[in-house]
N, C-alpha and C. Protein backbone atom coordinates (compact mmCIF):
# COMPACT_ATOMS: atom_id res chain seq x y z
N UNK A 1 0.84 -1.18 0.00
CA UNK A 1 0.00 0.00 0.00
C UNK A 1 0.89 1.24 0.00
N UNK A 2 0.75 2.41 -1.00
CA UNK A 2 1.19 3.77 -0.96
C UNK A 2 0.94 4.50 -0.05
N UNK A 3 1.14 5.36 0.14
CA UNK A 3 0.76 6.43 1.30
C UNK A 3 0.37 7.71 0.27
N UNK A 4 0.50 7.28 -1.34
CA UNK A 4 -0.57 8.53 -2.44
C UNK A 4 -1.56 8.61 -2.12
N UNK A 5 -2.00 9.79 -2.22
CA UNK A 5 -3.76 10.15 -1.65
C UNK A 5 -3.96 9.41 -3.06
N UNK A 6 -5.43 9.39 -3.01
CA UNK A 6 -6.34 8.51 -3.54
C UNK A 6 -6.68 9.16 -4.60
N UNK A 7 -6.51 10.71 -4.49
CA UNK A 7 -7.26 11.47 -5.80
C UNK A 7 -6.19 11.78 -6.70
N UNK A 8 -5.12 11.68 -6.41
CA UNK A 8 -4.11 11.96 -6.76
C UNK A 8 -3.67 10.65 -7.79
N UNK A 9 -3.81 9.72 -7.71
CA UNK A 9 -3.57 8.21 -8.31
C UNK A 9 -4.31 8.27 -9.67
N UNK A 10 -3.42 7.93 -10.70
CA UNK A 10 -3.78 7.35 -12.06
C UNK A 10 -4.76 5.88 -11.69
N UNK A 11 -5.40 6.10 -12.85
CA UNK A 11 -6.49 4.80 -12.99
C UNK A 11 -5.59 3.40 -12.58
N UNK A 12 -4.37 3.55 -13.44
CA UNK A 12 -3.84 2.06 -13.31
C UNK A 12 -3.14 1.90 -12.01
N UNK A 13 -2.95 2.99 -11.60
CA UNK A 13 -2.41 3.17 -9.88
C UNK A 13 -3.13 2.51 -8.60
N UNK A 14 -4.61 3.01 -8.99
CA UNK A 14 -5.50 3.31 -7.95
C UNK A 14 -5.72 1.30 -8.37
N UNK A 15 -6.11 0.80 -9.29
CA UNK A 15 -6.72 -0.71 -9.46
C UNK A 15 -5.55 -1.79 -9.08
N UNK A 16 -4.23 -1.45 -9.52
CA UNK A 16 -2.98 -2.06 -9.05
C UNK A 16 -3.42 -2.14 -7.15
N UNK A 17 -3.36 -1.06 -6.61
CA UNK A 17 -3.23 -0.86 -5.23
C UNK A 17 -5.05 -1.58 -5.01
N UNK A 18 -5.44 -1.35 -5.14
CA UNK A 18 -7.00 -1.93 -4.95
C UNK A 18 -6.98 -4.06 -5.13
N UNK A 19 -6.32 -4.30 -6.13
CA UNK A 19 -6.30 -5.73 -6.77
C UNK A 19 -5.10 -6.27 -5.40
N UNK A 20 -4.40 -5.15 -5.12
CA UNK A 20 -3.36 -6.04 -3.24
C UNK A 20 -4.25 -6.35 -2.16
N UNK A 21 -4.95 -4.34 -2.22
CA UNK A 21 -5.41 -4.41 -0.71
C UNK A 21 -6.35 -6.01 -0.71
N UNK A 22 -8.05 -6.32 -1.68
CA UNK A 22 -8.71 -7.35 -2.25
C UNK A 22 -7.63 -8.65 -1.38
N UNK A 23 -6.60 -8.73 -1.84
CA UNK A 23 -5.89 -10.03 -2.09
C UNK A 23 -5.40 -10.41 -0.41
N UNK A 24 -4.98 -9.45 0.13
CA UNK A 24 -4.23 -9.52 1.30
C UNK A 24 -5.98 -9.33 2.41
N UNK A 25 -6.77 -8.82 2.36
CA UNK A 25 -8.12 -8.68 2.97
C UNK A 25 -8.39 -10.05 2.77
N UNK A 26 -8.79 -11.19 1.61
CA UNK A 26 -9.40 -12.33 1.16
C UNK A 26 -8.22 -13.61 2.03
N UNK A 27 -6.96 -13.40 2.01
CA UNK A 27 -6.20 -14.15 2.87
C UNK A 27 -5.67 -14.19 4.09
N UNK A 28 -6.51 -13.02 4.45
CA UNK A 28 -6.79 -13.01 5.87
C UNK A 28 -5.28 -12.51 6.92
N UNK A 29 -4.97 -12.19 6.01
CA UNK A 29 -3.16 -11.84 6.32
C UNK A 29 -3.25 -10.49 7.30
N UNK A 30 -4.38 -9.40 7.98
CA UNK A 30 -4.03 -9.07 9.01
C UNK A 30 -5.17 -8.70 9.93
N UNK A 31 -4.98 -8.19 10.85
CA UNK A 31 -6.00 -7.93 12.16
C UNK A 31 -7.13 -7.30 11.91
N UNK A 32 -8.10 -7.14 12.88
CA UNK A 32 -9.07 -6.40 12.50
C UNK A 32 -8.96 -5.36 11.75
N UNK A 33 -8.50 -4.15 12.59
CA UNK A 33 -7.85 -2.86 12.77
C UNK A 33 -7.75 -3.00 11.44
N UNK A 34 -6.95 -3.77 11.02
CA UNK A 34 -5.96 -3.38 9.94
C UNK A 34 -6.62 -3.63 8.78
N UNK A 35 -7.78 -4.57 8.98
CA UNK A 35 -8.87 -5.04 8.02
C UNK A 35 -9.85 -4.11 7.56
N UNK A 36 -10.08 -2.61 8.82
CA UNK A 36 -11.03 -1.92 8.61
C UNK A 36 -10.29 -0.73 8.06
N UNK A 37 -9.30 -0.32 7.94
CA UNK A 37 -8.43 0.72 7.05
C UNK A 37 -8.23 0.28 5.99
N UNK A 38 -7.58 -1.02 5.80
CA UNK A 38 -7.32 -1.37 4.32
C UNK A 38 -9.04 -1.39 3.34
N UNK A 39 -9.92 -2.23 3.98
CA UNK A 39 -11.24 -1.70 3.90
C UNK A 39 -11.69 -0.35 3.39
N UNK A 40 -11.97 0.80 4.00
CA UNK A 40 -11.91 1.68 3.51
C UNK A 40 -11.21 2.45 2.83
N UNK A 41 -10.02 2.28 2.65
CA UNK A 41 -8.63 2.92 1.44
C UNK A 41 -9.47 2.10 -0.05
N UNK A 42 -10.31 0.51 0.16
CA UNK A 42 -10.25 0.42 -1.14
C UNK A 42 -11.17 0.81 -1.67
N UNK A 43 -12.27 1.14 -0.79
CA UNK A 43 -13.60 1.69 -1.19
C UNK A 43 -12.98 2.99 -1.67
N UNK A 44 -12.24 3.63 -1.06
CA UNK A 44 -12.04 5.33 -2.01
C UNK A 44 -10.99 5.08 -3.22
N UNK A 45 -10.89 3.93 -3.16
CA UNK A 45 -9.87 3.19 -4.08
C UNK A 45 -11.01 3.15 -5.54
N UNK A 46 -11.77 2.25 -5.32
CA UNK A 46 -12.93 1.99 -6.12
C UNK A 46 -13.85 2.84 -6.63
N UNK A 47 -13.90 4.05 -5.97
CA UNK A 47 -14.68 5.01 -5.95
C UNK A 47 -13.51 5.82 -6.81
N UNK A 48 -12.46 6.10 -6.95
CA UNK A 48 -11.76 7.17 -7.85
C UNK A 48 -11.52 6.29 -9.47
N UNK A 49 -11.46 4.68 -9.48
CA UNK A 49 -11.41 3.92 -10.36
C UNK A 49 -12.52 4.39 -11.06
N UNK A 50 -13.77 4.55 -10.36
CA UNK A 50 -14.93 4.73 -11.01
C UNK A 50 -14.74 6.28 -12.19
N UNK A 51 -14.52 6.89 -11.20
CA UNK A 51 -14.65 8.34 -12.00
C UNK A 51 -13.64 8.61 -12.91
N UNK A 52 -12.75 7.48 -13.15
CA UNK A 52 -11.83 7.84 -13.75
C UNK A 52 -12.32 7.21 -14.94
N UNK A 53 -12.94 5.71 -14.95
CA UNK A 53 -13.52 5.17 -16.53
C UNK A 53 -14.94 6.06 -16.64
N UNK A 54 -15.96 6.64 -15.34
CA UNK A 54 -16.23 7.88 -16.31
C UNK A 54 -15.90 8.77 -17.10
N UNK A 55 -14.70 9.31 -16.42
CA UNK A 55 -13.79 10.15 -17.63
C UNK A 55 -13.82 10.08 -18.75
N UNK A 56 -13.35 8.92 -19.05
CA UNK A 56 -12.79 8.89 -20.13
C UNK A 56 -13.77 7.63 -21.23
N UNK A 57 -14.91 7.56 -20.84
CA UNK A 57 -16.31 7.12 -21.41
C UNK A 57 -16.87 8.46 -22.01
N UNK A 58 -16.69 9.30 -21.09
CA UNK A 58 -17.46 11.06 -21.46
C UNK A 58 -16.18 11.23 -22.69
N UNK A 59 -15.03 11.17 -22.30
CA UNK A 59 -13.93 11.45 -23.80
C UNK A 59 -14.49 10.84 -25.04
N UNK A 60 -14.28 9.68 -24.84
CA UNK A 60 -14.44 8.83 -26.25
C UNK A 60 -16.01 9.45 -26.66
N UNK A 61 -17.33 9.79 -25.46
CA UNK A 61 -18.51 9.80 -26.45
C UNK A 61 -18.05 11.04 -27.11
N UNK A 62 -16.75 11.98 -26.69
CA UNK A 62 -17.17 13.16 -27.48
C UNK A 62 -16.42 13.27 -29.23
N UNK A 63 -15.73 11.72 -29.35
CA UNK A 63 -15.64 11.64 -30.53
C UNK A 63 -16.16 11.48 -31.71
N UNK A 64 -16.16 12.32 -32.69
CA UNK A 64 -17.07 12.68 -33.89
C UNK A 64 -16.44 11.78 -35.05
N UNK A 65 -17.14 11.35 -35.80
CA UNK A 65 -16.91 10.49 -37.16
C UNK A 65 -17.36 11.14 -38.17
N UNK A 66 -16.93 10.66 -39.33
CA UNK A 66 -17.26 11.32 -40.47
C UNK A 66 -18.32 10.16 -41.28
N UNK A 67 -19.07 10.01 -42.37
CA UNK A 67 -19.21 8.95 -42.98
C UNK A 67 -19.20 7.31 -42.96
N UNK A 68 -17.45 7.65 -43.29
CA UNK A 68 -16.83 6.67 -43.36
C UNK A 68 -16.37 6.30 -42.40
N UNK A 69 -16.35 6.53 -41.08
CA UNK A 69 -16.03 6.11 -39.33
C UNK A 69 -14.85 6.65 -39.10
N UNK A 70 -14.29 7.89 -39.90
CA UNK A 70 -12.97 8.31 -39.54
C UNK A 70 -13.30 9.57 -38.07
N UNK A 71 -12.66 8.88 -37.55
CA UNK A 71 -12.78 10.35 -36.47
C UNK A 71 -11.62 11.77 -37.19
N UNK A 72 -12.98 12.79 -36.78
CA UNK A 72 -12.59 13.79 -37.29
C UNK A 72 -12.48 14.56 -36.46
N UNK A 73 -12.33 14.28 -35.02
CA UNK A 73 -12.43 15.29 -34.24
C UNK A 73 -13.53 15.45 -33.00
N UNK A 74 -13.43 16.26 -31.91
CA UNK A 74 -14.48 15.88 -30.94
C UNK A 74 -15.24 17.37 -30.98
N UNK A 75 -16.17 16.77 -29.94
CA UNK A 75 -17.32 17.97 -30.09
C UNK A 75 -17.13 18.54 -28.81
N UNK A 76 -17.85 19.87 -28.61
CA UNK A 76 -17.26 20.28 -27.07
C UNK A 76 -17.71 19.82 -25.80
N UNK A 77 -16.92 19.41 -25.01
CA UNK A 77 -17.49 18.90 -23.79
C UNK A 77 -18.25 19.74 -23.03
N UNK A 78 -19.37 19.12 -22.27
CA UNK A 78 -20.23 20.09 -21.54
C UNK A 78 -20.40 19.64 -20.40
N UNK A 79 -19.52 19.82 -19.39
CA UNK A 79 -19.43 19.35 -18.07
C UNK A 79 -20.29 19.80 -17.05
């Protein structure tokens, strides 16, 4: 586990660190305590994973095609 804040973490950051905490929680490898922090680190873990393949679901819809399926460019985002 990092000591990177959570908002701060790239997508592949935040699921890397999420796919340990999962692994080491499921094998029972530490104490309560330690079960209920790692616990909640992955929920804000999961929760920034989320908004991050929102992201970039909202990117791709704003790609425009032409005809022939060539992307030509995006349209403006409206956040």
């Amino acid at each position: 586990m990092t000591d990177k804040p959570v908002e701060e973490m790239s997508f592949e950051e935040a699921i890397k660190e999420l796919e340990s905490l999962v692994g080491r929680l499921e094998h029972g490898e530490v104490a309560l305590d330690e079960s209920i922090r790692l616990y909640e680190r992955g929920a804000a873990l999961k929760k920034r994973c989320e908004a991050k393949l929102k992201e970039a679901e909202e990117k791709v819809a704003q790609i425009t095609m032409n005809e022939s399926g060539q992307a030509t460019g995006t349209k403006p985002f409206d956040a």
